[in-house]
C-alpha atoms as a PDB file:
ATOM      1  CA  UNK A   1     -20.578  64.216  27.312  1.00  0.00           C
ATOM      2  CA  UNK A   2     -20.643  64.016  23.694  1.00  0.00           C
ATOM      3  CA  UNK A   3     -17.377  62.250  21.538  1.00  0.00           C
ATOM      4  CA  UNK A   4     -17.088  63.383  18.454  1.00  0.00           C
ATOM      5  CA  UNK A   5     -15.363  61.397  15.710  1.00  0.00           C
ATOM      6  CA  UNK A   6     -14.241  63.547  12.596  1.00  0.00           C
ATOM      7  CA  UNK A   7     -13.835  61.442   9.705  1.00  0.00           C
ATOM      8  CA  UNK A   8     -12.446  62.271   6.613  1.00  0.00           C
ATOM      9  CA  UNK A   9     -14.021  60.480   3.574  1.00  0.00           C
ATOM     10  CA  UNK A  10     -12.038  61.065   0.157  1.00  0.00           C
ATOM     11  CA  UNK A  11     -14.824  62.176  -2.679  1.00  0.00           C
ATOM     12  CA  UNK A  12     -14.371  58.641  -4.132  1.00  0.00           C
ATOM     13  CA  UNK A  13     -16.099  60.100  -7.888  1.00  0.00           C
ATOM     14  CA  UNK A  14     -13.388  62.368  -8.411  1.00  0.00           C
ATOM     15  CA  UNK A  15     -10.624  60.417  -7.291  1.00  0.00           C
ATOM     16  CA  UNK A  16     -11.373  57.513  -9.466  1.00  0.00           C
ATOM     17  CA  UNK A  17     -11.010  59.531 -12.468  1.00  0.00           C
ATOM     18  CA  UNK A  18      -8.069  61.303 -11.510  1.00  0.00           C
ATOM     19  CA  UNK A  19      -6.523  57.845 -11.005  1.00  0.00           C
ATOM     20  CA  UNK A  20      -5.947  58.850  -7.565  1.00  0.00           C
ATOM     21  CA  UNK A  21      -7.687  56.394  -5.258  1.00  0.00           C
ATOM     22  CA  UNK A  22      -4.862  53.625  -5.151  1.00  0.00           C
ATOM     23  CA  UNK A  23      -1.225  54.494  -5.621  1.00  0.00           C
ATOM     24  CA  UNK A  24       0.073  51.721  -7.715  1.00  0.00           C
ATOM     25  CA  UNK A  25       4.234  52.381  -7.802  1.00  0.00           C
ATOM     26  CA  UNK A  26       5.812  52.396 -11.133  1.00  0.00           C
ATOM     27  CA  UNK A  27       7.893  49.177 -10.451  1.00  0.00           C
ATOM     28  CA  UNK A  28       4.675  47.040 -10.044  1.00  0.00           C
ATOM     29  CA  UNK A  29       3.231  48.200 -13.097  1.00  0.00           C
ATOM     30  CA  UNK A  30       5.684  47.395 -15.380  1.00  0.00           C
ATOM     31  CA  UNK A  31       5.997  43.684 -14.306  1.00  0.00           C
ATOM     32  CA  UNK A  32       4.327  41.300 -16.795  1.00  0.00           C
ATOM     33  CA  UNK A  33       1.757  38.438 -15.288  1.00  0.00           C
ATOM     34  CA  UNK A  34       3.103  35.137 -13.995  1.00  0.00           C
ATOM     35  CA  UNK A  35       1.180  33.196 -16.272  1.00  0.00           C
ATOM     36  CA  UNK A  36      -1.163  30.600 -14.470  1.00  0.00           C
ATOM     37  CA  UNK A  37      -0.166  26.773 -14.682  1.00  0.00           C
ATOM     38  CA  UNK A  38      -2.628  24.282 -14.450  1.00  0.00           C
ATOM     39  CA  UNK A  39      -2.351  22.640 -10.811  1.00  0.00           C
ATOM     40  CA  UNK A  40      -0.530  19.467 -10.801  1.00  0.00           C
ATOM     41  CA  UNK A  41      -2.112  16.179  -9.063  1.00  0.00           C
ATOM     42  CA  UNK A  42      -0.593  15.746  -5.788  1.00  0.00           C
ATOM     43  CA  UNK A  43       0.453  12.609  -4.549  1.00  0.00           C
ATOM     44  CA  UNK A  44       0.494  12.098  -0.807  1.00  0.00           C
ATOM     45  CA  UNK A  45       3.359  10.193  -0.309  1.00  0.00           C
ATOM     46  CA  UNK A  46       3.419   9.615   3.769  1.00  0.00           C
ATOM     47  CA  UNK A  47       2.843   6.386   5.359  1.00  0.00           C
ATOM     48  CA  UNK A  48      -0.682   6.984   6.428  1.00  0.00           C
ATOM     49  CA  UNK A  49      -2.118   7.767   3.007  1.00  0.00           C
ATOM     50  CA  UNK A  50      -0.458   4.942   1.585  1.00  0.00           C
ATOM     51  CA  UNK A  51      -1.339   2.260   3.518  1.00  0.00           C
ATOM     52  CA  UNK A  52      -5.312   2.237   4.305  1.00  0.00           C
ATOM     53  CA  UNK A  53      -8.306   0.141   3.825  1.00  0.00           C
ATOM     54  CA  UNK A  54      -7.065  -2.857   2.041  1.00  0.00           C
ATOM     55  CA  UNK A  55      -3.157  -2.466   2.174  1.00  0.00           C
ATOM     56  CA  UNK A  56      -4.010  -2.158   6.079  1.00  0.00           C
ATOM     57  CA  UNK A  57      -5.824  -5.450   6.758  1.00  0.00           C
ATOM     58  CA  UNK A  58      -3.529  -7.423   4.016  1.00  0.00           C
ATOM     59  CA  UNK A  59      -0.071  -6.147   6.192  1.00  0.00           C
ATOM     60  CA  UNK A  60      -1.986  -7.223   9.417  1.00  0.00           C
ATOM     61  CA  UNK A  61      -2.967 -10.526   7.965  1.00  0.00           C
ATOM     62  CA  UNK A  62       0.766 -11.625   6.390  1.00  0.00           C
ATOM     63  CA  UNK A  63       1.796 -10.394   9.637  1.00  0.00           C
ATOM     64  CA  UNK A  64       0.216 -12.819  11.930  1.00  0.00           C
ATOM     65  CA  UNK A  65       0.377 -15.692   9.026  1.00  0.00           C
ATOM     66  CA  UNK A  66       4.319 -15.004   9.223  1.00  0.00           C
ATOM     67  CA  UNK A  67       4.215 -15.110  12.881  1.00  0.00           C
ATOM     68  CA  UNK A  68       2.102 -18.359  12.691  1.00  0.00           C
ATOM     69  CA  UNK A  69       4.008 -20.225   9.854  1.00  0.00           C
ATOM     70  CA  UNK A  70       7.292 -19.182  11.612  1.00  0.00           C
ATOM     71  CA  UNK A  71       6.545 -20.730  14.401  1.00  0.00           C
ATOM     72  CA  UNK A  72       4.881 -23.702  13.065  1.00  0.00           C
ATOM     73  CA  UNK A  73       7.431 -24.817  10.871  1.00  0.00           C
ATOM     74  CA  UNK A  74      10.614 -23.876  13.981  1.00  0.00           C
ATOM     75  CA  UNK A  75       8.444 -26.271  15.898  1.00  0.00           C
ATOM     76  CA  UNK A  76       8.272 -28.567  13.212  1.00  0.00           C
ATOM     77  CA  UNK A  77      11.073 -28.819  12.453  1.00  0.00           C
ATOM     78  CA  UNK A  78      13.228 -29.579  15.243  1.00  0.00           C
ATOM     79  CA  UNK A  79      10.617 -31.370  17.125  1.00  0.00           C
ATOM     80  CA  UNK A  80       9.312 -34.233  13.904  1.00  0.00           C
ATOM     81  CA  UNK A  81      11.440 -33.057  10.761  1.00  0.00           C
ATOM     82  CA  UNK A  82      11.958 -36.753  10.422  1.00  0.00           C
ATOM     83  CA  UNK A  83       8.003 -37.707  10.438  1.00  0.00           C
ATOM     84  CA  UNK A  84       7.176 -35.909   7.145  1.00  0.00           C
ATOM     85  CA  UNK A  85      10.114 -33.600   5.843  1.00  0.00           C
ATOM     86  CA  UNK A  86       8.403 -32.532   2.733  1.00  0.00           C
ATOM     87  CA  UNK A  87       5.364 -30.700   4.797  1.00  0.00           C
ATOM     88  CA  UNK A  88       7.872 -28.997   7.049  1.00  0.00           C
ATOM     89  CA  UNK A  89      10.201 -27.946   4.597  1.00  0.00           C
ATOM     90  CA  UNK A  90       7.566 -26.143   2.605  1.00  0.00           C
ATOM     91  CA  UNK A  91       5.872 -24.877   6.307  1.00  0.00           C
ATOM     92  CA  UNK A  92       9.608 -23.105   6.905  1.00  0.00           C
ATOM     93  CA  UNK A  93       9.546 -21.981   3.066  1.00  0.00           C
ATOM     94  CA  UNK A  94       5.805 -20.531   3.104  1.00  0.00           C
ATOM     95  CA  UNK A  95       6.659 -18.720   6.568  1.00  0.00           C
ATOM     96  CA  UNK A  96      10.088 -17.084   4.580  1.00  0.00           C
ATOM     97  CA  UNK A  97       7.551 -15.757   2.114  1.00  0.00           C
ATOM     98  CA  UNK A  98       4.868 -14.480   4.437  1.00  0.00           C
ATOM     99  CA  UNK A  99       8.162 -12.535   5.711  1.00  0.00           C
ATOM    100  CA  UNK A 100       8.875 -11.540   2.407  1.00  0.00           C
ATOM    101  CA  UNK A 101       5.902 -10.151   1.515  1.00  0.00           C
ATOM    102  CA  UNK A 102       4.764  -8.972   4.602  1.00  0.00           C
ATOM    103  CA  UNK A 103       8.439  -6.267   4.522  1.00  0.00           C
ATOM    104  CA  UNK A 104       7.380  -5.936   0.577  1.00  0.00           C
ATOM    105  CA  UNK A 105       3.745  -4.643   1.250  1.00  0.00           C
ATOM    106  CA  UNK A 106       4.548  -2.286   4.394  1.00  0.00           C
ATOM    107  CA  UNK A 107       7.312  -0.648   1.820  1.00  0.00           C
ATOM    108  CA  UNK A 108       5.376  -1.032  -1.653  1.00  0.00           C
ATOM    109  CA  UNK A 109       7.336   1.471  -3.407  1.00  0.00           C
ATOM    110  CA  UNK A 110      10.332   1.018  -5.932  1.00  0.00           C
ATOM    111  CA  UNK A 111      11.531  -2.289  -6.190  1.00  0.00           C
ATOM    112  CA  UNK A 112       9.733  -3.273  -3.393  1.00  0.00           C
ATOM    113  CA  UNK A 113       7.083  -3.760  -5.479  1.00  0.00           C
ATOM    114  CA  UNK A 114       8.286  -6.155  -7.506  1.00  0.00           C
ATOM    115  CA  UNK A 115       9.376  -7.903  -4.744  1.00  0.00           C
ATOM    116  CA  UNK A 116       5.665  -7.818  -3.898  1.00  0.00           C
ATOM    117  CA  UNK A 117       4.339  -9.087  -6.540  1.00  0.00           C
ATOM    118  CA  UNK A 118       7.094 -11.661  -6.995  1.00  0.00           C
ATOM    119  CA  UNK A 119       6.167 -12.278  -3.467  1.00  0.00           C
ATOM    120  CA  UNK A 120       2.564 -12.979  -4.337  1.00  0.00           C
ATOM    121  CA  UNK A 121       2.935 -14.750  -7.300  1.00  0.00           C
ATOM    122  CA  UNK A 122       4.933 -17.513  -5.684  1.00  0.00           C
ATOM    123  CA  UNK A 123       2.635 -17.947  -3.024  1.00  0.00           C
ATOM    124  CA  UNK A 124      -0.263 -18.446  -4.936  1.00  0.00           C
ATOM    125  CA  UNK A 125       1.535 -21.097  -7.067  1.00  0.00           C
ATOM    126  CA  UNK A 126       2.662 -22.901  -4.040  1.00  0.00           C
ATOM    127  CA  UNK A 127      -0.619 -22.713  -2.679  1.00  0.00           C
ATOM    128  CA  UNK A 128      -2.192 -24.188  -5.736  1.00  0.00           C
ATOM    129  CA  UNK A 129       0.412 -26.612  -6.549  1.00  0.00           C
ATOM    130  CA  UNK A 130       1.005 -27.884  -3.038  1.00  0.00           C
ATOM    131  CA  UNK A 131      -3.090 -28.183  -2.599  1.00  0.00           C
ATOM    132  CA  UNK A 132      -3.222 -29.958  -5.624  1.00  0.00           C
ATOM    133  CA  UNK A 133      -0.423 -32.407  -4.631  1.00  0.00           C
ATOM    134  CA  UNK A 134      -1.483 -32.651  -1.249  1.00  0.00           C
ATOM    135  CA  UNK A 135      -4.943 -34.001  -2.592  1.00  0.00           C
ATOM    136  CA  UNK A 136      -3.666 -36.237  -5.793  1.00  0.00           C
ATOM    137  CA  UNK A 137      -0.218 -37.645  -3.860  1.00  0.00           C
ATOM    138  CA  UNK A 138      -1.547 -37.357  -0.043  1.00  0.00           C
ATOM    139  CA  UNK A 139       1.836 -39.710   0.918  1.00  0.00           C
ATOM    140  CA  UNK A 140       3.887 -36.308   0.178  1.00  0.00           C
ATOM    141  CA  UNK A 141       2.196 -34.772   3.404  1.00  0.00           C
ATOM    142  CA  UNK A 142       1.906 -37.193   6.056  1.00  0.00           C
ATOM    143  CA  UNK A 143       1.633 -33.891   8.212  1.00  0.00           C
ATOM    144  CA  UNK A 144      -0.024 -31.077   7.010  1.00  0.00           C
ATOM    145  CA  UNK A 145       1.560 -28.065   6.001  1.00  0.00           C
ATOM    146  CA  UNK A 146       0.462 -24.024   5.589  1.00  0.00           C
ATOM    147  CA  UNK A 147      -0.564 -24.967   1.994  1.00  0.00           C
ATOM    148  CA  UNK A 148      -1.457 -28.599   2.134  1.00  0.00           C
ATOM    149  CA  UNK A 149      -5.237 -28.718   1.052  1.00  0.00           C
ATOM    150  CA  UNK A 150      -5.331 -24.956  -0.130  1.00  0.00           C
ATOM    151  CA  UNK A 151      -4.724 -23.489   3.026  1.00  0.00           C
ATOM    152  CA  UNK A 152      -7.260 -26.039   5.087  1.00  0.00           C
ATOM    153  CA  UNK A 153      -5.584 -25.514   8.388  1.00  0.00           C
ATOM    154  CA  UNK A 154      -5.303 -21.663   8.115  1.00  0.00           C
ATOM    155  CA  UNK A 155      -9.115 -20.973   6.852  1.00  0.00           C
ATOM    156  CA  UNK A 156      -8.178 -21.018   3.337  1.00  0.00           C
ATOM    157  CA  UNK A 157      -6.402 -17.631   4.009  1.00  0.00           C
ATOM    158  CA  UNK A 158      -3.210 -18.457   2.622  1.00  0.00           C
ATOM    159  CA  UNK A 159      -5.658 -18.721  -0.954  1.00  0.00           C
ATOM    160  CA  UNK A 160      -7.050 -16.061  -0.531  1.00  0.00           C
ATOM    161  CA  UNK A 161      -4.732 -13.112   0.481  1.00  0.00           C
ATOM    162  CA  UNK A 162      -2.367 -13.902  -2.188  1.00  0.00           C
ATOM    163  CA  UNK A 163      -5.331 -13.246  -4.706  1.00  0.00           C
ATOM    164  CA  UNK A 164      -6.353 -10.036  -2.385  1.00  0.00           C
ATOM    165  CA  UNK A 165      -2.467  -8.799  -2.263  1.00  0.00           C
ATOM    166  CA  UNK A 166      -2.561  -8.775  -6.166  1.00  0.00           C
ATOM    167  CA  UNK A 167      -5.690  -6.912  -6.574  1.00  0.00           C
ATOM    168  CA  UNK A 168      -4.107  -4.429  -3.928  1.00  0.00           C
ATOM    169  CA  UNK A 169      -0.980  -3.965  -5.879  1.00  0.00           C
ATOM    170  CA  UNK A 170      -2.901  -3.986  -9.325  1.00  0.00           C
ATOM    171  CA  UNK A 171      -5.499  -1.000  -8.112  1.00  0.00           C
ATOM    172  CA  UNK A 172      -2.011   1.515  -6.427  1.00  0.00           C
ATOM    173  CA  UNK A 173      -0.093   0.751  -9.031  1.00  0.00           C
ATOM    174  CA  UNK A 174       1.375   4.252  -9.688  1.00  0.00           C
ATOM    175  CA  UNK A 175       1.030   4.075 -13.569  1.00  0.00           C
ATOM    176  CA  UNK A 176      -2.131   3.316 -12.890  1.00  0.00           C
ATOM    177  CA  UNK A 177      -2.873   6.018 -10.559  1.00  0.00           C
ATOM    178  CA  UNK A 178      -1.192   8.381 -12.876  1.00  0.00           C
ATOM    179  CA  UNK A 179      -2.733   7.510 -15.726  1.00  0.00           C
ATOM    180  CA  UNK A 180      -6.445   7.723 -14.232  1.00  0.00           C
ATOM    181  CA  UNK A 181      -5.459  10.954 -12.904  1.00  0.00           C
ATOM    182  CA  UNK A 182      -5.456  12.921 -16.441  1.00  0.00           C
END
């Protein structure tokens, strides 16, 4: 048994120069070109592309140094307030800013920011000022606190992270990202 398939194939010369080969209505014709806009940058604004690589392991360490300090200086402070005040004062006040910063870095957008860097920028001058006066006036810290000696007791992270945070919020800075952009 033998199928046969008749096909019908226009003469594709002829109808090309009659115009003929694609019917084009009149309305179509007489529209004028969108013209073509450069594409615009696009800015992922979710949660996941925002915070990665750096932003990541800088929430995860202000995290557990809030966590740590909180409960440090709670402890502290009802337990030995009395035995060296100053220290646990300043062990309450460095786990408020680990709080601080910790909400300001997760949200990093608006004024959060500058609460960020404000943040930051305290934390690295009570780090430096309260490692400096825990080495030159030692009588000031009987105990030790989350700053005393630079951070001794934590690893030197409380040094360190501040400086790390600022770099963080220096390189996504959205002028910054806008302007390298173009």
């Amino acid at each position: 048994m033998v199928l046969k398939i008749n096909m019908v194939v226009p003469d594709l010369q002829h109808a090309e120069e009659k115009g003929k080969l694609f019917s084009v209505p009149e309305t179509a014709t007489n529209n004028k070109p969108k013209p073509v806009s450069k594409p615009q940058p696009q800015i992922n604004d979710s949660k996941s592309e925002r915070m990665r690589g750096l932003g990541r392991v800088l929430v995860t360490v202000y995290i557990v140094l809030a966590l740590a300090a909180s409960f440090r200086s709670f402890y502290q402070i009802l337990r030995k307030f009395d035995e060296a005040p100053v220290a646990y004062t300043l062990s309450a006040v460095s786990a408020v800013v680990y709080i601080i910063a910790t909400v300001a870095l997760i949200k990093h957008r608006g004024v959060w920011r500058k609460v960020a860097w404000a943040a930051l920028l305290f934390e690295l001058t009570g780090v430096l000022v309260v490692g400096v006066l825990s080495i030159s006036v030692p009588a000031y810290f009987a105990h030790p606190s989350v700053w005393s000696l630079f951070g001794i007791g934590y690893i030197f992270i409380p040094l360190v992270i501040p400086v790390l945070g600022i770099m963080w919020l220096y390189s996504t800075s959205p002028k910054r990202l806008a302007g390298s952009e173009t």
